[in-house]
PDB file of N, CA and C in Angstrom:
ATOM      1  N   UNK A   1      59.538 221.628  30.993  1.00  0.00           N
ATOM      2  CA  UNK A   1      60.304 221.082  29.899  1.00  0.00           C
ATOM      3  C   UNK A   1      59.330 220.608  28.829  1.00  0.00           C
ATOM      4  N   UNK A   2      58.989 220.859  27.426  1.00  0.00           N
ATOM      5  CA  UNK A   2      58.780 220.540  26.556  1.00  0.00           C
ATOM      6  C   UNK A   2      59.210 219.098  26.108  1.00  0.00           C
ATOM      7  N   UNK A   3      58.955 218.228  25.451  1.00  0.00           N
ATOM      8  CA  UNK A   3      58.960 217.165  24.720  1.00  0.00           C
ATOM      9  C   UNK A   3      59.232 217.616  23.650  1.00  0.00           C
ATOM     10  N   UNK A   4      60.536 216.968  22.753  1.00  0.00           N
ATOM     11  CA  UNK A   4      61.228 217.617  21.597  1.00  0.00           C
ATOM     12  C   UNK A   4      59.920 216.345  20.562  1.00  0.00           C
ATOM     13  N   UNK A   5      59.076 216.010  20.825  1.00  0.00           N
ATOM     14  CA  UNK A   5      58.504 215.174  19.674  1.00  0.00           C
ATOM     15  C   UNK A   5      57.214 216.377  19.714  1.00  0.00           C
ATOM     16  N   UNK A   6      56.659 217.468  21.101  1.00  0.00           N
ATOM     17  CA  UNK A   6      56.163 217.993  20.773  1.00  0.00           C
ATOM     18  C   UNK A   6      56.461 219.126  19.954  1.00  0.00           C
ATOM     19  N   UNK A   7      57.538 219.996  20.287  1.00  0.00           N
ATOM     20  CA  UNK A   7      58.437 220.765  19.383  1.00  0.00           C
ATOM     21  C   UNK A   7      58.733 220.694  17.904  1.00  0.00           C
ATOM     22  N   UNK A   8      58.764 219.472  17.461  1.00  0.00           N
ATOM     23  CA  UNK A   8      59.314 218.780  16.188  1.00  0.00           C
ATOM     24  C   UNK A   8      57.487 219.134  15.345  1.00  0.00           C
ATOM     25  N   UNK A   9      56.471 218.583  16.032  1.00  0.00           N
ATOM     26  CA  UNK A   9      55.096 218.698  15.680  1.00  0.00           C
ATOM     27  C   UNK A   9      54.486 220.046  15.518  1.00  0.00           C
ATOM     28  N   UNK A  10      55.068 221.137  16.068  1.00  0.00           N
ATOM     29  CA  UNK A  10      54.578 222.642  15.815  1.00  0.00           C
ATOM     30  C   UNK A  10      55.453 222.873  14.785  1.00  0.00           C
ATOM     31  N   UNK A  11      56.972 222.789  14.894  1.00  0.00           N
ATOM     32  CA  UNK A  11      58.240 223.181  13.484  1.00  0.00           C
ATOM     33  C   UNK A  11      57.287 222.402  12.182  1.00  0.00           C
ATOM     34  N   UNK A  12      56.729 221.160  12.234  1.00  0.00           N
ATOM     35  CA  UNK A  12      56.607 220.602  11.159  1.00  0.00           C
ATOM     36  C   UNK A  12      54.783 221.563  10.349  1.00  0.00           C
ATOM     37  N   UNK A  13      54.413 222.080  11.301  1.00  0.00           N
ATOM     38  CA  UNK A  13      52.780 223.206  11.244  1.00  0.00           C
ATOM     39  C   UNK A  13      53.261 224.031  10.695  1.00  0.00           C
ATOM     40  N   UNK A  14      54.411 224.735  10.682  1.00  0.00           N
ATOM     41  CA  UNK A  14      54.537 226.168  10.256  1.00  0.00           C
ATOM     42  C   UNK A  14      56.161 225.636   8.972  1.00  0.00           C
ATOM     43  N   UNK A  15      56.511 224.980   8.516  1.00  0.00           N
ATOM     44  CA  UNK A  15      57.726 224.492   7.733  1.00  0.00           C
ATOM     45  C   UNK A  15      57.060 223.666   7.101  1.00  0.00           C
ATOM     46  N   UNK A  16      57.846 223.416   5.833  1.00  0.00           N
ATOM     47  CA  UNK A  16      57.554 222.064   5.253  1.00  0.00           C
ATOM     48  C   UNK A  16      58.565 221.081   5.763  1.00  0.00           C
ATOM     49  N   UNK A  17      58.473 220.739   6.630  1.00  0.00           N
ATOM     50  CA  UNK A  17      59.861 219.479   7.781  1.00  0.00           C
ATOM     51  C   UNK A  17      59.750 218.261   6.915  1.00  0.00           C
ATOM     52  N   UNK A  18      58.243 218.375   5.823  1.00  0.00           N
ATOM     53  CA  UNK A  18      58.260 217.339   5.606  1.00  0.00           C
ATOM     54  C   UNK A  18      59.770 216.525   4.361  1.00  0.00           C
ATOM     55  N   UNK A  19      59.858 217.887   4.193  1.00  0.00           N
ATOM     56  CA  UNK A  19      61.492 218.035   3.200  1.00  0.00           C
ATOM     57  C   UNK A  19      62.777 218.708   3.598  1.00  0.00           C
ATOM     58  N   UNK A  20      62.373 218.411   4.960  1.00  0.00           N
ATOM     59  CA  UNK A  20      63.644 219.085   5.834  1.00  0.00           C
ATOM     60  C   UNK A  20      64.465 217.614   6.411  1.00  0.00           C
ATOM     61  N   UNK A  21      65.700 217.517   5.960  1.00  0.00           N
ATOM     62  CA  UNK A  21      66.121 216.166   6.245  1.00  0.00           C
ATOM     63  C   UNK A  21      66.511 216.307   8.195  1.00  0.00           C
ATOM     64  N   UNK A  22      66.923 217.435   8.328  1.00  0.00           N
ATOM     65  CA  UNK A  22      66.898 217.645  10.006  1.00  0.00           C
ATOM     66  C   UNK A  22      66.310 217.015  10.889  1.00  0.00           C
ATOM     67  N   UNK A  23      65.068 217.594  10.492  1.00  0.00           N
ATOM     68  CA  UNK A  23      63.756 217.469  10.999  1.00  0.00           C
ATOM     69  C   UNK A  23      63.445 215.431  10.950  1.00  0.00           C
ATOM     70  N   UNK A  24      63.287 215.209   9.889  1.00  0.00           N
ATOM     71  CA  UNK A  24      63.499 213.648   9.433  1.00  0.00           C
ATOM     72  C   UNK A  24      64.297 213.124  10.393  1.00  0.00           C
ATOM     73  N   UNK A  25      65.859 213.267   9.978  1.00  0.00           N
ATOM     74  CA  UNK A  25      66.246 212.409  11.158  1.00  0.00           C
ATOM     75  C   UNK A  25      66.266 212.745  12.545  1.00  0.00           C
ATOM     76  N   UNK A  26      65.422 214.049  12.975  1.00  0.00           N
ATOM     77  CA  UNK A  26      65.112 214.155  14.525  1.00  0.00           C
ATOM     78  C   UNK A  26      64.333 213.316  14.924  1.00  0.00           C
ATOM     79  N   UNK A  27      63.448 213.097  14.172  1.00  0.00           N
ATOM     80  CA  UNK A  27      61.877 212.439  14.505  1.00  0.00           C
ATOM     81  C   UNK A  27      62.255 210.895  14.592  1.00  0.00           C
ATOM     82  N   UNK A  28      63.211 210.386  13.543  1.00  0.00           N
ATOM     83  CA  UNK A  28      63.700 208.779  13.585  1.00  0.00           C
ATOM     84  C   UNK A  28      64.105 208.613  14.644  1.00  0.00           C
ATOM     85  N   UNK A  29      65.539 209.946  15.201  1.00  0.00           N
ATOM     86  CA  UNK A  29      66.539 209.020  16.272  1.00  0.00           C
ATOM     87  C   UNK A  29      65.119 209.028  17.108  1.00  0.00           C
ATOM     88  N   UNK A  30      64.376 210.258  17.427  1.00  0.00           N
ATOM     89  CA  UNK A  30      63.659 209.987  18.926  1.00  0.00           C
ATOM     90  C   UNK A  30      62.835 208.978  18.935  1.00  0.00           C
ATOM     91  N   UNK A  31      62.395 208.496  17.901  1.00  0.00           N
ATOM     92  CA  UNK A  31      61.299 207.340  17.861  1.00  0.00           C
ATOM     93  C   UNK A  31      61.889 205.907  18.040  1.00  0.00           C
ATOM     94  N   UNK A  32      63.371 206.415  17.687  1.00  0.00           N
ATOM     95  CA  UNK A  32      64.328 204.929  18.240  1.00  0.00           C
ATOM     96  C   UNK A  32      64.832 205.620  20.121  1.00  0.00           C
ATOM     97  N   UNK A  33      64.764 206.367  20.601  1.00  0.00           N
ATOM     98  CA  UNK A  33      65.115 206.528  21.409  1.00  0.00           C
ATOM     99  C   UNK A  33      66.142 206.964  21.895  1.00  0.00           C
ATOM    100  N   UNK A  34      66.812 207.805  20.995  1.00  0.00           N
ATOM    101  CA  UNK A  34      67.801 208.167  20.769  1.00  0.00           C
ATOM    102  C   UNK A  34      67.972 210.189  20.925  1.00  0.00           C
ATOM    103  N   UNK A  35      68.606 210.743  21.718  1.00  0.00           N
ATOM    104  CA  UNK A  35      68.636 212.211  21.712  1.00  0.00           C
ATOM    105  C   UNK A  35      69.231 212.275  20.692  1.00  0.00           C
ATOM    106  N   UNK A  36      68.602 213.566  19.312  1.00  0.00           N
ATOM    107  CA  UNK A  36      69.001 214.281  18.195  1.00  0.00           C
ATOM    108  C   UNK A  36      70.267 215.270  18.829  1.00  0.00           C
ATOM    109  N   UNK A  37      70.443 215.799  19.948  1.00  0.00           N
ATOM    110  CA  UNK A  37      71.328 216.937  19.811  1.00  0.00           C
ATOM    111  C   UNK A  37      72.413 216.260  19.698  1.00  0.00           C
ATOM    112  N   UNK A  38      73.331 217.370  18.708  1.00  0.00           N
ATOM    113  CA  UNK A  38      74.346 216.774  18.502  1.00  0.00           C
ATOM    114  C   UNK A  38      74.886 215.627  17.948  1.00  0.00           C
ATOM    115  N   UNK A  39      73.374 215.334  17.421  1.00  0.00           N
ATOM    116  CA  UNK A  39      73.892 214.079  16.119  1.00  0.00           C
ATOM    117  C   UNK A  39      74.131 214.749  14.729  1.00  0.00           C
ATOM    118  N   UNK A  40      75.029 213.833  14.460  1.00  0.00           N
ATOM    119  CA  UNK A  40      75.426 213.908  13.073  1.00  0.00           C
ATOM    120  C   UNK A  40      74.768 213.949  11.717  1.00  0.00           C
ATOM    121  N   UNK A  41      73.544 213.322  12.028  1.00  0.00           N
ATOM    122  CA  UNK A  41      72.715 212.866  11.172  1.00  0.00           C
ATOM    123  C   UNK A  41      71.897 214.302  10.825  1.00  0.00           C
ATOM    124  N   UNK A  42      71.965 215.334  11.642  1.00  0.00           N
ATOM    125  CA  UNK A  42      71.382 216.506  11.667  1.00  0.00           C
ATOM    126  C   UNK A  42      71.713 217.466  10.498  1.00  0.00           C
ATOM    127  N   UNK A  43      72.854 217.032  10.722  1.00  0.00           N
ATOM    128  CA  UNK A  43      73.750 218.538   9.528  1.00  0.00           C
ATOM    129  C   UNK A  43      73.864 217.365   8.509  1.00  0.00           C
ATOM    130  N   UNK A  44      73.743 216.260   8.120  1.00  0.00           N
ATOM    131  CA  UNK A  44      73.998 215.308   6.986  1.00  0.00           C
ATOM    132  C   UNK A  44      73.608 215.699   6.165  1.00  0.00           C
ATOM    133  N   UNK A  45      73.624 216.198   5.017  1.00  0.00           N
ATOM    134  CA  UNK A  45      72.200 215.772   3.529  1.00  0.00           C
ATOM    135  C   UNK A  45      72.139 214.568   2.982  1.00  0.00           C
ATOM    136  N   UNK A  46      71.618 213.751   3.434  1.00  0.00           N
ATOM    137  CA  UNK A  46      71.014 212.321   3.152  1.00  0.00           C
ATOM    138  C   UNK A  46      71.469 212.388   1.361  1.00  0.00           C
ATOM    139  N   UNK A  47      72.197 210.838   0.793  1.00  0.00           N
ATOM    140  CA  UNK A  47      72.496 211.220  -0.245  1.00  0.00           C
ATOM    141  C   UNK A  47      71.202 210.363  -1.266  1.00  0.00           C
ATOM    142  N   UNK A  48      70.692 210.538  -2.082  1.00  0.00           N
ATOM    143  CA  UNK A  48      69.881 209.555  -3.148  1.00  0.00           C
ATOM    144  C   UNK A  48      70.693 208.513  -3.720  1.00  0.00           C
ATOM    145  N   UNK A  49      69.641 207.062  -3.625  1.00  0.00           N
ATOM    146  CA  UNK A  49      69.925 206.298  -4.266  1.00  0.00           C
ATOM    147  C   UNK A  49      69.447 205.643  -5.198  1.00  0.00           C
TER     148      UNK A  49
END
């Protein structure tokens, strides 16, 4: 089994993740501890404020 924080770290080598809001809030929930699949926050487009 892979580690999705290692997964997230190769997608972000070969993508710019760094402007991928997906990617963004994958890396938040897991760093709160939280599984990304199937969150909401995934398909969101974060709005500007």
């Amino acid at each position: 089994m892979v580690e999705p924080h290692f997964l997230l770290s190769l997608y972000s080598n070969i993508h710019s993740s760094d402007k991928c809001f997906a990617v963004q809030a994958a890396v938040k929930l897991l760093d709160k501890g939280i599984d990304p699949e199937g969150c909401k926050e995934l398909i969101q487009i974060p709005t500007r404020d």
